[in-house]
Protein backbone atom coordinates (compact mmCIF):
# COMPACT_ATOMS: atom_id res chain seq x y z
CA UNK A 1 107.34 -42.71 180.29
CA UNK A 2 105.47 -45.88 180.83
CA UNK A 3 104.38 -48.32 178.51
CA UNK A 4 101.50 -51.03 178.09
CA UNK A 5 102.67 -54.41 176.89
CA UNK A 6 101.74 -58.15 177.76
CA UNK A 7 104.07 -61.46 178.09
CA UNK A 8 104.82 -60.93 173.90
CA UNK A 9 105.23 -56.78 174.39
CA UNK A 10 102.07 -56.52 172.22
CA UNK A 11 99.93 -53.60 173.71
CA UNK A 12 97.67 -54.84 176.14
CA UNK A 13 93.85 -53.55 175.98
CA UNK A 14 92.67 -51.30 178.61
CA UNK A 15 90.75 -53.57 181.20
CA UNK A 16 87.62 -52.90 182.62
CA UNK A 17 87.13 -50.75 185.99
CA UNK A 18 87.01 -52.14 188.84
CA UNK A 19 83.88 -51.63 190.46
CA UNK A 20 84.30 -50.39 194.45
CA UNK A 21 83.80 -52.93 197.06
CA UNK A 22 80.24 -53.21 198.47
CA UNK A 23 79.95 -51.91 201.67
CA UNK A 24 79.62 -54.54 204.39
CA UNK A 25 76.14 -54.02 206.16
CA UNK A 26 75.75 -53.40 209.65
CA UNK A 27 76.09 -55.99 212.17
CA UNK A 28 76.87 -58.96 209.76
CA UNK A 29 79.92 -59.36 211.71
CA UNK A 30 83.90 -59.38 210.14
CA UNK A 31 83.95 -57.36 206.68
CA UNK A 32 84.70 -59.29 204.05
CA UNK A 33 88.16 -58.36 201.98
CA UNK A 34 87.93 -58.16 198.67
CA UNK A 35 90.38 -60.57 197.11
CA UNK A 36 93.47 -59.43 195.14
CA UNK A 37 93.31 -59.78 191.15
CA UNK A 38 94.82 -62.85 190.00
CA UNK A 39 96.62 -61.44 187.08
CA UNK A 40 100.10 -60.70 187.69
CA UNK A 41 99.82 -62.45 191.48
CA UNK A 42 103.14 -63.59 190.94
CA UNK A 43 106.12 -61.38 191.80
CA UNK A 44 109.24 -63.74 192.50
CA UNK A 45 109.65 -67.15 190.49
CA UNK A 46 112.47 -69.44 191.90
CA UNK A 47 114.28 -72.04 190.04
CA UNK A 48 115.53 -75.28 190.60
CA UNK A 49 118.85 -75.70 188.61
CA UNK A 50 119.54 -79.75 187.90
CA UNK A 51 117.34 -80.68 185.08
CA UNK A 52 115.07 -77.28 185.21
CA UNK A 53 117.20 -74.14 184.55
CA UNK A 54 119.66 -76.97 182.55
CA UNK A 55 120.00 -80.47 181.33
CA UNK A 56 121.82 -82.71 183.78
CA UNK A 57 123.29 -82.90 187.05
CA UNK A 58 125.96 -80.41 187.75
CA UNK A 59 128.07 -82.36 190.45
CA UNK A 60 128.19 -85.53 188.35
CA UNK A 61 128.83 -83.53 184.72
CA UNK A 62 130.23 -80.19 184.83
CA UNK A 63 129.58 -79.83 181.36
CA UNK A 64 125.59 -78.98 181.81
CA UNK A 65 123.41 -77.45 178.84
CA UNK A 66 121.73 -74.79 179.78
CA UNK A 67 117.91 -74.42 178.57
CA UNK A 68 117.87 -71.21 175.98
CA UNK A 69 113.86 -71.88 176.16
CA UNK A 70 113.89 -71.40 180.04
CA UNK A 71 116.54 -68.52 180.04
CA UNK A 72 114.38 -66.58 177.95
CA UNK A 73 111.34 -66.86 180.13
CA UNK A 74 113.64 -65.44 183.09
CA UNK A 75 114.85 -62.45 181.01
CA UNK A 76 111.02 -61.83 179.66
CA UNK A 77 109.87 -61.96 182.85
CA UNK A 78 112.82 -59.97 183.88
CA UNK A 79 112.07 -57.01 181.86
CA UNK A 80 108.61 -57.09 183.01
CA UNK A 81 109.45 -56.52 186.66
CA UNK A 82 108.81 -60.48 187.74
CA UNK A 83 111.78 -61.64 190.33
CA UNK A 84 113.47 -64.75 190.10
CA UNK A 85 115.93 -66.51 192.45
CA UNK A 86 117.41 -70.19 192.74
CA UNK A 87 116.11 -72.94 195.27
CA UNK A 88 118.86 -76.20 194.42
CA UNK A 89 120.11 -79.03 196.07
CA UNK A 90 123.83 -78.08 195.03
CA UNK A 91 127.16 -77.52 196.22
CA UNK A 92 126.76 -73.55 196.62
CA UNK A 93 130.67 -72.84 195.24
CA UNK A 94 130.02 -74.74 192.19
CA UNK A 95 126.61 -73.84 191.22
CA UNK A 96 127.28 -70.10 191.60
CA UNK A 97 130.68 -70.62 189.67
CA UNK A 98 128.77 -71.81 187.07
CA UNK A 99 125.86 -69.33 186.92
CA UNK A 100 128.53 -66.51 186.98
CA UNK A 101 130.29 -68.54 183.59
CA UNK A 102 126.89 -68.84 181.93
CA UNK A 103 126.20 -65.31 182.67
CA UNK A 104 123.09 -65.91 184.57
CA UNK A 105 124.50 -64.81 187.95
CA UNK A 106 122.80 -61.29 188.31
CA UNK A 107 119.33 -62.56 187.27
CA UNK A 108 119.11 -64.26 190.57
CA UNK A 109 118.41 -62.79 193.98
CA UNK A 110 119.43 -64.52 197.39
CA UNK A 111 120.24 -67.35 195.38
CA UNK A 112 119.80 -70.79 197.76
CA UNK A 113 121.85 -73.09 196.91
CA UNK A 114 122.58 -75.95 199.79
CA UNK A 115 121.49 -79.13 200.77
CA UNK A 116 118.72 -78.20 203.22
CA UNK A 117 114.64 -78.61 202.05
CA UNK A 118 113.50 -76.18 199.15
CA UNK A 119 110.59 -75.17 201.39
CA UNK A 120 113.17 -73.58 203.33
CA UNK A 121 114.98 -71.94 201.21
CA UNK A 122 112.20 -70.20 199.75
CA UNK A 123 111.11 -69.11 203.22
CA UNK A 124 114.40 -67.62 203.17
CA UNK A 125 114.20 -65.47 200.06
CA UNK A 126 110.90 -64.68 200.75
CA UNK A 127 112.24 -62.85 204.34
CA UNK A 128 114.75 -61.36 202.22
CA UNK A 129 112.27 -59.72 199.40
CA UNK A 130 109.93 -59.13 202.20
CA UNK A 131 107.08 -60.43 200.04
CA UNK A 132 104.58 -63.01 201.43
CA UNK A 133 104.52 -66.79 200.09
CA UNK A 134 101.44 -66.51 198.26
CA UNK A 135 103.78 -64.10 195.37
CA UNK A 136 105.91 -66.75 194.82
CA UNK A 137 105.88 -69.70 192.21
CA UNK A 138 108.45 -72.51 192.26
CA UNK A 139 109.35 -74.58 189.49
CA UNK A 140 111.16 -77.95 189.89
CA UNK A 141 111.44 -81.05 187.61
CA UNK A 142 111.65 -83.47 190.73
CA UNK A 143 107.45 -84.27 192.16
CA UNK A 144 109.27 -84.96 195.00
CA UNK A 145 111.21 -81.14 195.93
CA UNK A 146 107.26 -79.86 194.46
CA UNK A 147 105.20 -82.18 196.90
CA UNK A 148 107.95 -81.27 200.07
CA UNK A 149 107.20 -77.50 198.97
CA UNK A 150 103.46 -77.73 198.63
CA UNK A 151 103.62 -79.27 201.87
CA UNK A 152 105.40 -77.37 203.94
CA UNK A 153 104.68 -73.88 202.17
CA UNK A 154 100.77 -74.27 200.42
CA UNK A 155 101.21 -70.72 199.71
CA UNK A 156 103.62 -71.13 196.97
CA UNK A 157 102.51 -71.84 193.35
CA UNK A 158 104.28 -75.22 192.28
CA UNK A 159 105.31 -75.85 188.84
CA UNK A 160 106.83 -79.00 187.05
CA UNK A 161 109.25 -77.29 184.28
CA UNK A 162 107.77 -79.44 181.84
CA UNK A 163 104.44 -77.48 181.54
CA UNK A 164 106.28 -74.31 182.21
CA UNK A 165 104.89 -73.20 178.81
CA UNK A 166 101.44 -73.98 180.01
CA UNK A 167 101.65 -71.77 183.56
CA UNK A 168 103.80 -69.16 182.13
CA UNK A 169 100.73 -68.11 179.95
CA UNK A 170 98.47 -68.47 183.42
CA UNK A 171 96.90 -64.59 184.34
CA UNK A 172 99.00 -64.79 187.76
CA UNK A 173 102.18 -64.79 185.73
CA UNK A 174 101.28 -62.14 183.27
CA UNK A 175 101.38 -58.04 185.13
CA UNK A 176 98.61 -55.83 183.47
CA UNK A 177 100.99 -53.25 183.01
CA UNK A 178 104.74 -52.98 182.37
CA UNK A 179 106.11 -49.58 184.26
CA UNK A 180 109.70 -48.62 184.00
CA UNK A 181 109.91 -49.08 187.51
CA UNK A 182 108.82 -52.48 186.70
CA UNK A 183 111.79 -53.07 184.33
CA UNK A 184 114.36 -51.89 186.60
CA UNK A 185 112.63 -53.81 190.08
CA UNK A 186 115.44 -56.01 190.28
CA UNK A 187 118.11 -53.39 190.06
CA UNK A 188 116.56 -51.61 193.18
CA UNK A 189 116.54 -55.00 194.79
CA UNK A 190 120.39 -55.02 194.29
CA UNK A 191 120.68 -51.73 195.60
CA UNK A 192 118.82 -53.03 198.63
CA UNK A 193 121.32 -55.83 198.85
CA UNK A 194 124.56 -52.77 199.01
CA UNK A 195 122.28 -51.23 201.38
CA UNK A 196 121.78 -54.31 203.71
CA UNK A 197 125.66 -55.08 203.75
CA UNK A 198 126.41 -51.63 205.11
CA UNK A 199 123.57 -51.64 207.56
CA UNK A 200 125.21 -54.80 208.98
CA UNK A 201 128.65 -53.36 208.91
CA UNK A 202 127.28 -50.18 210.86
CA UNK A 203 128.49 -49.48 214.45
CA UNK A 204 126.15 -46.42 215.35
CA UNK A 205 122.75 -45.50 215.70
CA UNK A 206 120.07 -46.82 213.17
CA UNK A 207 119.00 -42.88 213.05
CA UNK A 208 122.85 -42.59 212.19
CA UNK A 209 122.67 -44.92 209.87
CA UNK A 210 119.98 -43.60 208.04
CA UNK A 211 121.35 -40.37 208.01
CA UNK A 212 123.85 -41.66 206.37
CA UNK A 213 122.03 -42.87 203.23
CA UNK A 214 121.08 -39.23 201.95
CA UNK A 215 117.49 -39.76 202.18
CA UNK A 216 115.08 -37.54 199.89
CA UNK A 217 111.53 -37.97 200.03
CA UNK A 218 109.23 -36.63 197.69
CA UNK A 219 105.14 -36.05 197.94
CA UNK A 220 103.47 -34.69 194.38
CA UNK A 221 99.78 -35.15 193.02
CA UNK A 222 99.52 -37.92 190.95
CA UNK A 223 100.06 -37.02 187.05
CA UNK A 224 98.53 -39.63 184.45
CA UNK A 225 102.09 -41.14 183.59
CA UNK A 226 102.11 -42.48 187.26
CA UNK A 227 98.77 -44.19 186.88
CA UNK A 228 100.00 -47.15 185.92
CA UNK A 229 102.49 -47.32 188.72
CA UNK A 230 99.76 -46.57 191.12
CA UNK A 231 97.69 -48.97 189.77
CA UNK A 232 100.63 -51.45 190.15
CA UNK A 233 101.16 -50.55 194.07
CA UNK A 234 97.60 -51.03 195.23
CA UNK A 235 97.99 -54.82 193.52
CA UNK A 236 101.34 -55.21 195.10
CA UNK A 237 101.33 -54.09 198.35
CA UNK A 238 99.81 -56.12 201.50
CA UNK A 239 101.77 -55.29 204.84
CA UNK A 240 101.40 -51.75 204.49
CA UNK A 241 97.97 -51.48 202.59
CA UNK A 242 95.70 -49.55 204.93
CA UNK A 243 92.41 -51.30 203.25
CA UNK A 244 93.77 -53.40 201.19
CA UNK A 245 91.79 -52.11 198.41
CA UNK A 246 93.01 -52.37 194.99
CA UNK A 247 92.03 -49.54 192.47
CA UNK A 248 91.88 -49.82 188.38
CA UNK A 249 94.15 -47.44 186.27
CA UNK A 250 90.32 -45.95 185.34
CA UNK A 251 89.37 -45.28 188.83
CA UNK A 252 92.62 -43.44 189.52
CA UNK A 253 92.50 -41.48 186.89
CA UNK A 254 88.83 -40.41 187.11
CA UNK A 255 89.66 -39.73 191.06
CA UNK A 256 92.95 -37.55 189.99
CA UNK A 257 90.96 -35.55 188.01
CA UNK A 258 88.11 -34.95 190.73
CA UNK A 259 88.05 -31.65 192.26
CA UNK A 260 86.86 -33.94 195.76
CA UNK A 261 89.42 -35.76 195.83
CA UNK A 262 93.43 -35.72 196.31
CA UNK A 263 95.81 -38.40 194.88
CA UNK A 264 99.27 -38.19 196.18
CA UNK A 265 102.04 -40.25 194.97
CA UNK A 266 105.59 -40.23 196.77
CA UNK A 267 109.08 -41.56 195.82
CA UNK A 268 112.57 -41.92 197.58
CA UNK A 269 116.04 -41.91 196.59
CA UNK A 270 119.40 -41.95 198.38
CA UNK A 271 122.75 -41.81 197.66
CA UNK A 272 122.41 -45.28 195.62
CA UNK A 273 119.85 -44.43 193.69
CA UNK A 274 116.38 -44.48 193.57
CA UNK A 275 113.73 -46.77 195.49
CA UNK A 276 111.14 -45.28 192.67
CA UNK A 277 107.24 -44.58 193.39
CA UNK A 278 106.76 -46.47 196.52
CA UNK A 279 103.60 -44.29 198.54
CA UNK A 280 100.06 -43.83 197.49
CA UNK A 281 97.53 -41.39 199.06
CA UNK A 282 94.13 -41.26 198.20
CA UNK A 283 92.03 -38.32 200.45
CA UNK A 284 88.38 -37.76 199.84
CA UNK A 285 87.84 -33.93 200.77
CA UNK A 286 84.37 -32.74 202.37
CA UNK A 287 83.77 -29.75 204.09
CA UNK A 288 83.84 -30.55 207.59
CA UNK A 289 85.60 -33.79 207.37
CA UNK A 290 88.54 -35.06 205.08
CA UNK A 291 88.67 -39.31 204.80
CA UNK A 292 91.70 -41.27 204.17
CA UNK A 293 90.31 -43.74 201.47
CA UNK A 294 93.58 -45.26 200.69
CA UNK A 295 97.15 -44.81 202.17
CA UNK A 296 100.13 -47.24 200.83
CA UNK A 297 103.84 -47.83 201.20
CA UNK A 298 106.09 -50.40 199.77
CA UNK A 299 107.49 -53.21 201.92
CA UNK A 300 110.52 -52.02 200.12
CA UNK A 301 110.82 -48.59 202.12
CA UNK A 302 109.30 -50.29 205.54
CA UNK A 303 112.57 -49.17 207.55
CA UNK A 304 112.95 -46.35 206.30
CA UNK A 305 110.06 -44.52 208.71
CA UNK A 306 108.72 -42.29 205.70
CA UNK A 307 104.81 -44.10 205.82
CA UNK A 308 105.26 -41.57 209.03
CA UNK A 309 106.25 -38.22 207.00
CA UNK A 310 103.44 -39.38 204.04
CA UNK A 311 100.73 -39.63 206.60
CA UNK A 312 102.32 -36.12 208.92
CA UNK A 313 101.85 -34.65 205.51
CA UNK A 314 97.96 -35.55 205.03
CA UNK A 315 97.29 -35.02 208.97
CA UNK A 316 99.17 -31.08 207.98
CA UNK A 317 97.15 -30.35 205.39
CA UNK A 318 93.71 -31.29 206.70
CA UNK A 319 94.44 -29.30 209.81
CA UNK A 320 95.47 -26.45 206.78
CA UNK A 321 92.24 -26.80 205.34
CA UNK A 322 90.15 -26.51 208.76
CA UNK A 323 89.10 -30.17 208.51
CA UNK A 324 88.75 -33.09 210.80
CA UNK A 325 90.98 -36.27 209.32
CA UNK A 326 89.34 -39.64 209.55
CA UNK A 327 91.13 -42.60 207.61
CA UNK A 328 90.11 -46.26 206.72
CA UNK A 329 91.48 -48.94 208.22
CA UNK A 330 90.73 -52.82 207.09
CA UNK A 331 91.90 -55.42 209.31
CA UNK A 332 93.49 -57.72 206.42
CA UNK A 333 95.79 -59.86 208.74
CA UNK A 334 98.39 -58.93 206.91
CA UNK A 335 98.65 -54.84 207.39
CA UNK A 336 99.85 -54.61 211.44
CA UNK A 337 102.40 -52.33 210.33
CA UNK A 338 99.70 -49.98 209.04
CA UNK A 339 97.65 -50.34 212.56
CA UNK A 340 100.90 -49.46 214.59
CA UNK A 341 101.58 -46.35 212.40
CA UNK A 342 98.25 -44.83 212.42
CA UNK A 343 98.38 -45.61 216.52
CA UNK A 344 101.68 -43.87 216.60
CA UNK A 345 100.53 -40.60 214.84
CA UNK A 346 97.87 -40.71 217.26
CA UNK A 347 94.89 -41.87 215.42
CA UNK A 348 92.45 -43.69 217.50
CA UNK A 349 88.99 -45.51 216.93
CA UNK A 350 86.05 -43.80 215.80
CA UNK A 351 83.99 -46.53 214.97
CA UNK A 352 84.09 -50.32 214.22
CA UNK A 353 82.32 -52.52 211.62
CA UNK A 354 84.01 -55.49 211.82
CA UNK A 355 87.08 -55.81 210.25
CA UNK A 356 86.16 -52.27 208.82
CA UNK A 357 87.08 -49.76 211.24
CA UNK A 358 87.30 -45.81 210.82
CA UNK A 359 90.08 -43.84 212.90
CA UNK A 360 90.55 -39.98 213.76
CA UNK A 361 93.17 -37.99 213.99
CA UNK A 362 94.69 -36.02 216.77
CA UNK A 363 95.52 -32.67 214.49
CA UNK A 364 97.38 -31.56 217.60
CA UNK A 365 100.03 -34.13 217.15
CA UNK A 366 101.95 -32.97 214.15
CA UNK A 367 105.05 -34.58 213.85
CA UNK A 368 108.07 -33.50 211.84
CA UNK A 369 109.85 -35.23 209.53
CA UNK A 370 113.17 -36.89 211.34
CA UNK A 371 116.18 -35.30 210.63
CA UNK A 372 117.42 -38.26 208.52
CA UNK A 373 115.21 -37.32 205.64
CA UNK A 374 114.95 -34.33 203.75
CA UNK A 375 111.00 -33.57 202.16
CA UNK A 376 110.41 -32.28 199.05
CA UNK A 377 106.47 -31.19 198.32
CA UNK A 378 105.66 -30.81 194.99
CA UNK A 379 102.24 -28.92 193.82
């Protein structure tokens, strides 16, 4: 079950549709991408500890206060699926003792704590949440660690903790919807981290290795309870956004119900749980020719090679219906992955409009899913 709520878990009115990108016309060059909504922008917010997350300086006074105001703000935003990790000029040891004796340890992930530039640490987290820059805020009480991190990473939303009251309430803080995947995002983020450790510690094959997890992947039409979710994905997701489009809960679920149309959603789980609702297909279906308006994958699931089985799956039912497959592919700058898997199932370039370019598929190359994964396909 999903629920609606805002920053004060007061129901949230529906929002207006958003209206389908106008078509770029012909020979006016590069398309033009339509910009992500600003609301909820924001997925990871990392705090400075010294005189932000409490008052004083932890290597000079041990006995620190922490800031119940600012706590609660990290546990709101907690429960509505917003990250948060630690960027301080600290002795690591120390710090982290004290986190774990405040009981603030587990809200943080890939917690920096050393004596190098913020800038870089944040770099650092953000290669480790595999999310770009432009999700992440920072808030610091020293101009100095903001201006070094404005500098060096322009990207990132700065924010001096005094008028963290003020950009808290800011749209790009503030998710339209609240999922339960949402609530439970940093939980599958710790799984990841149990997940990474073993991967390191592995001696065979990566196939191996993924074998080893117990992969299940599951494809099923989209049911109105995952609208919001889907909604949620097409906001989130860049590197492996085939258009970068992003599509209102509305639009979804007037597309779900459309007898022209096929909405596919797709989860994974493994023997530590569950990665949640992490692929989105949207197919428009015409006699002749089926188009891929929309395929998605989380950045989450990138290594896991199951983008491959969701888009097999399309490519085997088109060729099941007697149809051609043609899919949509923006050039965003940020979706190569997306390029290099449509290339690899053997799509190749129908026609070019810019950035907006149309590919078709080889129906002759099915592929099966890898032995690592087991697929479940749901009607």
């Amino acid at each position: 079950m999903t629920t609606t709520l805002n920053e004060t878990n007061a129901p949230v009115p529906p929002e207006k549709p958003v209206p389908p990108e106008k078509p770029v016309p012909p020979g006016k060059g590069a398309a033009v991408i339509p910009a992500k909504p600003k609301r909820g922008r924001i997925k990871c917010i990392v705090w400075d500890l010294d005189g932000t997350l409490w008052d004083g300086v932890l290597l000079e006074d041990d006995a620190v206060t922490v800031r119940p105001a600012v706590v609660d703000h990290i546990r709101r935003l907690d429960r509505m699926g917003v990250l948060h990790s630690v960027a301080s000029k600290n002795d690591p040891e120390t710090a982290l003792d004290k986190l774990r004796a405040l009981g603030l340890a587990d809200l943080f992930l890939y917690p920096q704590i050393t004596w190098d530039a913020k800038s870089g640490s944040i770099r650092h987290i953000a290669k480790a949440l595999n999310l770009g820059l432009d999700a992440f805020a920072f808030v610091d009480d020293q101009e100095f660690e903001r201006a070094e991190v404005t500098h060096q990473t322009p990207e990132v939303t700065c924010v001096d903790v005094a008028d963290l009251e003020e950009a808290l309430s800011r749209p790009d803080f503030r998710p339209r919807f609240v999922t339960d995947e949402s609530a439970k995002r940093r939980e599958m983020y710790q799984a990841q981290l149990v997940r990474d450790d073993l991967e390191r510690d592995f001696t065979g094959t990566n196939e191996e290795f993924l074998a080893s997890l117990d992969l299940a992947f599951t494809i099923e039409p989209a049911r109105e309870a995952d609208l919001q979710r889907a909604e949620e994905l097409t906001v989130r997701t860049n590197q492996l956004n085939a258009t970068g489009r992003t599509y209102s809960y509305e639009e979804l679920d007037a597309l779900r119900s459309s007898p022209g149309h096929l909405l596919l959603v797709a989860s994974l789980t493994d023997k530590f749980g569950s990665y949640g609702k992490i692929g989105l297909v949207l197919v428009e279906k015409g006699e002749r020719v089926w188009h891929l308006r929309m395929l998605l994958m989380s950045c989450r699931v990138m290594s896991r090679g199951v983008g491959m089985v969701l888009l097999n799956h399309v490519m085997r039912l088109a060729a099941e219906a007697g149809a051609e497959l043609h899919a949509d592919l923006v050039e965003t700058g940020k979706n190569r992955m997306m390029q290099i898997t449509y290339a690899f199932a053997g799509f190749t370039e129908a026609s070019r409009d810019g950035a907006h370019v149309v590919l078709a598929a080889d129906l002759a190359r099915l592929q099966p899913p890898p032995a690592y994964v087991r697929l479940d396909v749901r009607d």
